[in-house]
PDB file of N, CA and C in Angstrom:
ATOM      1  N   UNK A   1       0.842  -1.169   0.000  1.00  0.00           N
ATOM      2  CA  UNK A   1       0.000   0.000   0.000  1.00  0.00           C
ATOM      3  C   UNK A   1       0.889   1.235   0.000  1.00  0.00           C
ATOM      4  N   UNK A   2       0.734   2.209  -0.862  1.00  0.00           N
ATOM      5  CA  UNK A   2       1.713   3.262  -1.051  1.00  0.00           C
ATOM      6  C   UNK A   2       0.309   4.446  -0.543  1.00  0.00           C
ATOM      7  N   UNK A   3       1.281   5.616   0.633  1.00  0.00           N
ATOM      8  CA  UNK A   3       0.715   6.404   0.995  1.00  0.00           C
ATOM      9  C   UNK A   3       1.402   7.464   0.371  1.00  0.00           C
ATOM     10  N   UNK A   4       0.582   8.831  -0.524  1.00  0.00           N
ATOM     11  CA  UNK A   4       1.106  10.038  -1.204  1.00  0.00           C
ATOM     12  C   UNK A   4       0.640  11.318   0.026  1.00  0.00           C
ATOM     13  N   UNK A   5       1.629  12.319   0.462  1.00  0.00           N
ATOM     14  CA  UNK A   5       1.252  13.178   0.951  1.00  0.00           C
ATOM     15  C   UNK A   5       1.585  14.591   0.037  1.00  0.00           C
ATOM     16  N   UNK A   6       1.795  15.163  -0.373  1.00  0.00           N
ATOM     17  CA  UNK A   6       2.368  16.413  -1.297  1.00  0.00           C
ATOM     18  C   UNK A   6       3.442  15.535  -2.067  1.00  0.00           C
ATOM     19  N   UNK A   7       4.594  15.994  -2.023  1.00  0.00           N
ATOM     20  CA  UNK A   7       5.645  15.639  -2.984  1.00  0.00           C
ATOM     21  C   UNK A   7       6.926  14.453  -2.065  1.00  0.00           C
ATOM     22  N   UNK A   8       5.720  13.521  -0.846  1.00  0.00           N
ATOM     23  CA  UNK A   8       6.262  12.385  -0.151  1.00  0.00           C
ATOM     24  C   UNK A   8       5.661  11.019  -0.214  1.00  0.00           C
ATOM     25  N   UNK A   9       6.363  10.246  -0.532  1.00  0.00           N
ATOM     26  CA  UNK A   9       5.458   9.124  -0.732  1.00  0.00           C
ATOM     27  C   UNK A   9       5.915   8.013   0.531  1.00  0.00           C
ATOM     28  N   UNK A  10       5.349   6.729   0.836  1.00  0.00           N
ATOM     29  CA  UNK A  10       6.068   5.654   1.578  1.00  0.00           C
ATOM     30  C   UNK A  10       5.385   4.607   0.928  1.00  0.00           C
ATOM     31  N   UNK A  11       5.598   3.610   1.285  1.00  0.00           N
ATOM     32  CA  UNK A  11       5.290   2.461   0.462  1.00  0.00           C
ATOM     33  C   UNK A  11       5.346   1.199   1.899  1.00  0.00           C
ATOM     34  N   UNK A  12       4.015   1.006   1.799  1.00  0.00           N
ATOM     35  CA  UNK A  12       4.048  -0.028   3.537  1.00  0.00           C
ATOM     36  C   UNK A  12       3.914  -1.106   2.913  1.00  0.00           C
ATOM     37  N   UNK A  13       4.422  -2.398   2.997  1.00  0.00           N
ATOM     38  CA  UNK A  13       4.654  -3.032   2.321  1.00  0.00           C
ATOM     39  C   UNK A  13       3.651  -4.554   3.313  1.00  0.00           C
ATOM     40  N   UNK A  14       3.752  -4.505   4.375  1.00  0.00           N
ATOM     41  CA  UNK A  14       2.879  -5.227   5.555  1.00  0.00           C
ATOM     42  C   UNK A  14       3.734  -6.467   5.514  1.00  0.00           C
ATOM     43  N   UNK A  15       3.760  -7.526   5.777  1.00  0.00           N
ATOM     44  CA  UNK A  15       4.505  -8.860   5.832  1.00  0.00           C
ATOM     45  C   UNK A  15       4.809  -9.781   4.685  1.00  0.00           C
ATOM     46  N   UNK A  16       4.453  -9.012   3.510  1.00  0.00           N
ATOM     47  CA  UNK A  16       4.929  -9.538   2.327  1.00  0.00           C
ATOM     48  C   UNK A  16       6.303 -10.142   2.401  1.00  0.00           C
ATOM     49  N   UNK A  17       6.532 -11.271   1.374  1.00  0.00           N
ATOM     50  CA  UNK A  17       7.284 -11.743   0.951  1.00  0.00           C
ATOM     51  C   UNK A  17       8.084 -11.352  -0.340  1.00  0.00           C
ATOM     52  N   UNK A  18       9.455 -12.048  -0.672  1.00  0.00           N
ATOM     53  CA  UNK A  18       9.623 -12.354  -2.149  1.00  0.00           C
ATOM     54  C   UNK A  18       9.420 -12.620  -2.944  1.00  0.00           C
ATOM     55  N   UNK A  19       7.997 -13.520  -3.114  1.00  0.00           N
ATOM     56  CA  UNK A  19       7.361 -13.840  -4.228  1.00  0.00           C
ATOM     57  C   UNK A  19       6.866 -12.670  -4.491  1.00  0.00           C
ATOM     58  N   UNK A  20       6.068 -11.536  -4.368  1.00  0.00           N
ATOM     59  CA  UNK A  20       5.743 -10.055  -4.530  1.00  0.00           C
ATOM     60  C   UNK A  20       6.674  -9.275  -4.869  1.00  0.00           C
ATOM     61  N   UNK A  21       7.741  -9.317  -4.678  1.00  0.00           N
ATOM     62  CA  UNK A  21       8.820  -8.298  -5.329  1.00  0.00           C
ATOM     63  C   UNK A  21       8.214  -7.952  -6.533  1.00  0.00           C
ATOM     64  N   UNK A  22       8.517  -8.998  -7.694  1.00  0.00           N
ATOM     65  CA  UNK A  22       8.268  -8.859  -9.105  1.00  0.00           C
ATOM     66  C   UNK A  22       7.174  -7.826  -9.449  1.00  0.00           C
ATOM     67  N   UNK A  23       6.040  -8.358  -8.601  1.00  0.00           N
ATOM     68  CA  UNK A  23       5.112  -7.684  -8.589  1.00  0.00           C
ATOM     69  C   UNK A  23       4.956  -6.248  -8.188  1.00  0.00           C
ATOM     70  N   UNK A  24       5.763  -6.142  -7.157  1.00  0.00           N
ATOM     71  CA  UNK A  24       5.838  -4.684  -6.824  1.00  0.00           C
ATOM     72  C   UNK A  24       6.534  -3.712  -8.017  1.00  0.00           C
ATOM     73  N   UNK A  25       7.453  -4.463  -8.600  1.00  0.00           N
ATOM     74  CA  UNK A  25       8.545  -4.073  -9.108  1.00  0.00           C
ATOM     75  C   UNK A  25       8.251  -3.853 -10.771  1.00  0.00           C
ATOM     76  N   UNK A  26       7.264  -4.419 -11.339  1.00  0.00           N
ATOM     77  CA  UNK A  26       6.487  -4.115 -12.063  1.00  0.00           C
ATOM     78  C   UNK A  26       5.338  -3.048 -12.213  1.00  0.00           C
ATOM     79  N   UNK A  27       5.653  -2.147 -10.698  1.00  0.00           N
ATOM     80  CA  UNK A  27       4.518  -1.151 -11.390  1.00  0.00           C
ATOM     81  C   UNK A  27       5.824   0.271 -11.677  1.00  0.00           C
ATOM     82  N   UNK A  28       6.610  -0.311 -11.420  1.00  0.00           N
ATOM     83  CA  UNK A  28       7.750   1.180 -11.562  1.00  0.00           C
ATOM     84  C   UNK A  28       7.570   2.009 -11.264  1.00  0.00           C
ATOM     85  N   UNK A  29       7.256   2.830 -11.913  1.00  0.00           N
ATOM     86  CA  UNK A  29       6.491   4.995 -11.453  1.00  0.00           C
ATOM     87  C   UNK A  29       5.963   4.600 -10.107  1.00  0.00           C
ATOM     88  N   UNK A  30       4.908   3.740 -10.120  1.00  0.00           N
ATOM     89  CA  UNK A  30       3.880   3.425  -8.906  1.00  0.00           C
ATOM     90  C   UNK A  30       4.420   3.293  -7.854  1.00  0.00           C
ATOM     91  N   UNK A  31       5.541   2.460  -7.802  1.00  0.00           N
ATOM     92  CA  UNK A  31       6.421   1.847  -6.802  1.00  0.00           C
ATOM     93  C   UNK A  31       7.400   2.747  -6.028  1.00  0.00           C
ATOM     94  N   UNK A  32       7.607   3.769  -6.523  1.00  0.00           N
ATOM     95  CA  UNK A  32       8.351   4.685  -6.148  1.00  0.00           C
ATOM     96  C   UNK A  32       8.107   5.568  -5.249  1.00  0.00           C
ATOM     97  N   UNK A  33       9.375   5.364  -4.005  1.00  0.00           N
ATOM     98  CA  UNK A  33       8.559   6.040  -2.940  1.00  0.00           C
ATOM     99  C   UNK A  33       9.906   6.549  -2.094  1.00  0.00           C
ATOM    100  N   UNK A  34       9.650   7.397  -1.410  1.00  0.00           N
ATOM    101  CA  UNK A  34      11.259   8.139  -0.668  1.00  0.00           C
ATOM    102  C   UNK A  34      11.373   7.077   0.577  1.00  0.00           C
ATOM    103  N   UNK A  35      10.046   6.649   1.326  1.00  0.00           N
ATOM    104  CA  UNK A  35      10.145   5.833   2.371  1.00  0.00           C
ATOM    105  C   UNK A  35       9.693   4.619   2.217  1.00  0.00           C
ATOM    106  N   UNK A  36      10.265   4.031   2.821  1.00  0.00           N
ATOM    107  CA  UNK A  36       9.661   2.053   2.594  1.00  0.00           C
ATOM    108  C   UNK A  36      10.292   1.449   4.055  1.00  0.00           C
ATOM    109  N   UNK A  37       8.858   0.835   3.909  1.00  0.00           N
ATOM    110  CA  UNK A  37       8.883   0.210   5.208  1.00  0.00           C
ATOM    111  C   UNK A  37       9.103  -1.654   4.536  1.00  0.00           C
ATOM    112  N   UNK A  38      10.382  -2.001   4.846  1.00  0.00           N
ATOM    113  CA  UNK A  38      10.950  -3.329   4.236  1.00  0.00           C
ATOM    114  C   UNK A  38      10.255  -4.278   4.478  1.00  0.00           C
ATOM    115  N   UNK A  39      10.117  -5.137   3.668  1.00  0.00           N
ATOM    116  CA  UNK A  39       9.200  -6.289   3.650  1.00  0.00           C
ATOM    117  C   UNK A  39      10.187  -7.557   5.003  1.00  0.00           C
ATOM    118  N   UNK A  40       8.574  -8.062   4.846  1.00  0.00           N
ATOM    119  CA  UNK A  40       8.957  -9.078   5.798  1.00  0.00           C
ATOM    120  C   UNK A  40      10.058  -9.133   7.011  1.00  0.00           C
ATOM    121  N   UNK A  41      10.004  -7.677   8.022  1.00  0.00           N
ATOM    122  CA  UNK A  41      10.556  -7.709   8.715  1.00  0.00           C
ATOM    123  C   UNK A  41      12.085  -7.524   8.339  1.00  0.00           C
ATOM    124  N   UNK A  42      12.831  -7.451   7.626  1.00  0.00           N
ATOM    125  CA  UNK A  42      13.892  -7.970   6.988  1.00  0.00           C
ATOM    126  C   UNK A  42      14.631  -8.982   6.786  1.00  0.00           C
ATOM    127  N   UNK A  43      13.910  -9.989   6.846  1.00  0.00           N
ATOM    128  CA  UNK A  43      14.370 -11.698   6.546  1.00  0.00           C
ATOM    129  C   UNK A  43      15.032 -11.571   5.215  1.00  0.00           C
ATOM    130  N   UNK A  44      16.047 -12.215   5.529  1.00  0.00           N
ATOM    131  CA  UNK A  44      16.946 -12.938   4.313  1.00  0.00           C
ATOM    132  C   UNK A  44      16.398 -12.493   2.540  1.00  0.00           C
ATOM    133  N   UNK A  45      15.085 -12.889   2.465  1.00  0.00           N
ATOM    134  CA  UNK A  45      14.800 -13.155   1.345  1.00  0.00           C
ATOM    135  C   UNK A  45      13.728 -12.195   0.885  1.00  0.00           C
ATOM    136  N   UNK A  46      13.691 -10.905   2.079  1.00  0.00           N
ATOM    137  CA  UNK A  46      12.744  -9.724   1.444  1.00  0.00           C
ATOM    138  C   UNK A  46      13.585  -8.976   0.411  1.00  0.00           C
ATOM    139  N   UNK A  47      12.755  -7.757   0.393  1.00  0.00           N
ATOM    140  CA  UNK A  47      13.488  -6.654  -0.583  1.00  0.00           C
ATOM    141  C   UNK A  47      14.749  -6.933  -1.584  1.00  0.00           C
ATOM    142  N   UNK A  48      14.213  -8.146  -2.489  1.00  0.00           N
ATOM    143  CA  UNK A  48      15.505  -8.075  -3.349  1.00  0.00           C
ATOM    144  C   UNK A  48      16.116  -6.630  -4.237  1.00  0.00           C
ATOM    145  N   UNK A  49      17.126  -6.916  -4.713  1.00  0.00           N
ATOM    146  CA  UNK A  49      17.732  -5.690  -5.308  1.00  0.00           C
ATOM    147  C   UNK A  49      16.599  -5.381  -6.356  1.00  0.00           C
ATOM    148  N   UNK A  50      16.276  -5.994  -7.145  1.00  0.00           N
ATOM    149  CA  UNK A  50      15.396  -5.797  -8.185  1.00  0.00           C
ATOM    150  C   UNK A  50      13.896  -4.846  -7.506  1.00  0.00           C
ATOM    151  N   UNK A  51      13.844  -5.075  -6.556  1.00  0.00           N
ATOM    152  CA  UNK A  51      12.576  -4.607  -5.968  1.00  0.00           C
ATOM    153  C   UNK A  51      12.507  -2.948  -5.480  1.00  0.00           C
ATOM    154  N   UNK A  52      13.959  -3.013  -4.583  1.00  0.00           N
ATOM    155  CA  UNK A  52      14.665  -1.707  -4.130  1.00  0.00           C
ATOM    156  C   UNK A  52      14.776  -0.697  -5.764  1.00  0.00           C
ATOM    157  N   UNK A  53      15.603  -1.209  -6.297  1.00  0.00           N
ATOM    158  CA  UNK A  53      15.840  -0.663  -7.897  1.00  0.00           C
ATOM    159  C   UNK A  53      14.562  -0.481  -8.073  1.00  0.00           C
ATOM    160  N   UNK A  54      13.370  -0.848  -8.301  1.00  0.00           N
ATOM    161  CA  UNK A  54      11.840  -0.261  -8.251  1.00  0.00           C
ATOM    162  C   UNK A  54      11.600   1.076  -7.625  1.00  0.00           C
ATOM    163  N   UNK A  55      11.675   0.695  -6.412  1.00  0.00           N
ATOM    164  CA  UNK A  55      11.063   1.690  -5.650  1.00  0.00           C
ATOM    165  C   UNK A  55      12.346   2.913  -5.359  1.00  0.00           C
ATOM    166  N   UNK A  56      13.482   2.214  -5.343  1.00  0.00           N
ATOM    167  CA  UNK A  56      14.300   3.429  -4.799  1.00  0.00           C
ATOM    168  C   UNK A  56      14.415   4.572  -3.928  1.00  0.00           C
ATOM    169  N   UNK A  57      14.148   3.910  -2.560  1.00  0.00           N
ATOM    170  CA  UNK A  57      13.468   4.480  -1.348  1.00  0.00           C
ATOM    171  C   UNK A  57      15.066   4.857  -0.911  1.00  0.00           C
ATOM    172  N   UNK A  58      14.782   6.604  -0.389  1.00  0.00           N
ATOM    173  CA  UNK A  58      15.977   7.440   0.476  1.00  0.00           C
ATOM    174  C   UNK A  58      16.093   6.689   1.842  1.00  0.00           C
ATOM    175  N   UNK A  59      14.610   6.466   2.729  1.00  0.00           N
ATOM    176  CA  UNK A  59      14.945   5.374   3.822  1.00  0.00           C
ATOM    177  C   UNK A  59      14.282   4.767   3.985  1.00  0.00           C
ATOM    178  N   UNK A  60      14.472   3.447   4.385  1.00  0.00           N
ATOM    179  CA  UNK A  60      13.990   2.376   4.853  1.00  0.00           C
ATOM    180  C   UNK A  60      14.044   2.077   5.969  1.00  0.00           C
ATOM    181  N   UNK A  61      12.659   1.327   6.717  1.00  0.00           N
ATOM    182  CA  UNK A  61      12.596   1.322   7.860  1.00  0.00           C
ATOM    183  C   UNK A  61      12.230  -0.523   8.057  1.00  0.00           C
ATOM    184  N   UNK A  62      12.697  -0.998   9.149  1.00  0.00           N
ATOM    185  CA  UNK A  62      12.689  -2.312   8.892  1.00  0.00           C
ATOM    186  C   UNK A  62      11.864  -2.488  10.812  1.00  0.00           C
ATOM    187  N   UNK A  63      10.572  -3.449  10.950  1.00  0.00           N
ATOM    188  CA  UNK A  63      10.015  -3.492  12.059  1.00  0.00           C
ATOM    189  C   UNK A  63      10.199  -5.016  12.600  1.00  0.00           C
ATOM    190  N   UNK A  64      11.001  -4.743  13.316  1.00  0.00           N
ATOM    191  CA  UNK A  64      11.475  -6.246  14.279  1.00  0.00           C
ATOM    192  C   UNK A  64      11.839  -5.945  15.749  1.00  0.00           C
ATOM    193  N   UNK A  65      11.987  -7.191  16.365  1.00  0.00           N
ATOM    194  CA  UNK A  65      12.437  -6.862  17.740  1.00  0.00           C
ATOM    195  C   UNK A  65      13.535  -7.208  17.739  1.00  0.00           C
ATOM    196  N   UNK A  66      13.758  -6.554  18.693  1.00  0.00           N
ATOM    197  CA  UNK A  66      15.716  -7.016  19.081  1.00  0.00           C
ATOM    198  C   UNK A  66      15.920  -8.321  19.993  1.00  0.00           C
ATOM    199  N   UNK A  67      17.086  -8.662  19.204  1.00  0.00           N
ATOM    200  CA  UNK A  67      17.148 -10.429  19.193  1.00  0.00           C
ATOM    201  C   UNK A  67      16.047 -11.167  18.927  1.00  0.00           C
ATOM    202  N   UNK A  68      15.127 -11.034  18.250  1.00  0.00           N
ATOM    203  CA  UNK A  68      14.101 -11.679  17.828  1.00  0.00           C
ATOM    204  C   UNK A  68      14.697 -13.422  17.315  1.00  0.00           C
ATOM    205  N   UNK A  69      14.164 -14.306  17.807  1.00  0.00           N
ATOM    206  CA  UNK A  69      14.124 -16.002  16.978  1.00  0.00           C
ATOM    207  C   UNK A  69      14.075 -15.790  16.066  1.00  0.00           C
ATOM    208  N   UNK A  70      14.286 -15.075  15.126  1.00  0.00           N
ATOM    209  CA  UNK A  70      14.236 -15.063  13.236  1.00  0.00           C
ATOM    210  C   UNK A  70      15.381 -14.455  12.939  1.00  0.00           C
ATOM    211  N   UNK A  71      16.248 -13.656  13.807  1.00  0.00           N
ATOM    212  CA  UNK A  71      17.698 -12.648  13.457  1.00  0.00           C
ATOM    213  C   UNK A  71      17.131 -12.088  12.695  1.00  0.00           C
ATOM    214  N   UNK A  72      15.681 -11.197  12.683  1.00  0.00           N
ATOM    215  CA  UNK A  72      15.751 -10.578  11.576  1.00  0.00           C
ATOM    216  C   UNK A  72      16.036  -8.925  12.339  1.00  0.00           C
ATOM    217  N   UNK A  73      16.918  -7.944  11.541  1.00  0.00           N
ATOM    218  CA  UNK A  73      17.064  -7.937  10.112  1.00  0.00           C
ATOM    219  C   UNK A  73      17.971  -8.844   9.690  1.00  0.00           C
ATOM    220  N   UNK A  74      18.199  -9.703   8.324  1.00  0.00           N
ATOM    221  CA  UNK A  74      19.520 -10.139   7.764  1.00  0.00           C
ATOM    222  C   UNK A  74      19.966  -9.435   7.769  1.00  0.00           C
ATOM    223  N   UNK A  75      21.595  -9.503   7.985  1.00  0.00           N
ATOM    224  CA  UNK A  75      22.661  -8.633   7.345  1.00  0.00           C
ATOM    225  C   UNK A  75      22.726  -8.362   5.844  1.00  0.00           C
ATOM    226  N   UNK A  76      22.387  -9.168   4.920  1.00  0.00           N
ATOM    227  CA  UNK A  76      22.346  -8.801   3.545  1.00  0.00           C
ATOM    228  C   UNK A  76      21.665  -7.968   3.017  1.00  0.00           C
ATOM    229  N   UNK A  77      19.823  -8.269   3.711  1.00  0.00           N
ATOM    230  CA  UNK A  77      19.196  -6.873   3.499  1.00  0.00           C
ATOM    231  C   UNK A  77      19.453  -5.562   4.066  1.00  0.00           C
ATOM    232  N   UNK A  78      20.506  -5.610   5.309  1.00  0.00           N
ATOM    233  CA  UNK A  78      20.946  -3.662   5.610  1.00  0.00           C
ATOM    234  C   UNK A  78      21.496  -3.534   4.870  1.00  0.00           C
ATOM    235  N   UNK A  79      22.491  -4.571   4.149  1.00  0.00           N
ATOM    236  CA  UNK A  79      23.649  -4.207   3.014  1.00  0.00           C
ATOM    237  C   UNK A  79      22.749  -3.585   1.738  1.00  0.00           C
ATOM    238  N   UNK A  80      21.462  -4.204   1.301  1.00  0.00           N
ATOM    239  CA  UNK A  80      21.088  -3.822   0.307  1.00  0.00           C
ATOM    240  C   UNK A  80      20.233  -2.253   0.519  1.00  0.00           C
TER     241      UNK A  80
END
């Protein structure tokens, strides 16, 4: 769900997965947003590059607990 306020957008993405990337990533213009709230917590296998390259969000915000049983965020997705 992408929220527009004047010339700010975010893009809440809710507990989606990787299978949705494509999908997200296919609306291009649409997808584009300064804020994004990272999929799936930041597990391993959210926000692929292809997806980020979509949206091309200035920041990202990733919602987990600390030390959470899942280690999420991955380290690969802060890298990305």
């Amino acid at each position: 769900m992408g929220l527009q306020r004047g010339n700010q957008s975010i893009l809440l993405t809710g507990d989606t997965e990787h299978e949705t990337d494509s999908v997200v990533a296919a609306w291009v213009a649409r997808a584009q947003s300064e804020i994004l709230k990272v999929t799936h917590h930041g597990s391993r296998t959210s926000s692929s590059a292809k997806f980020l390259s979509a949206v091309r969000p200035e920041v990202a915000l990733i919602s987990c607990g600390t030390d959470n049983k899942f280690k999420h965020p991955s380290p690969e997705v802060v890298l990305r």
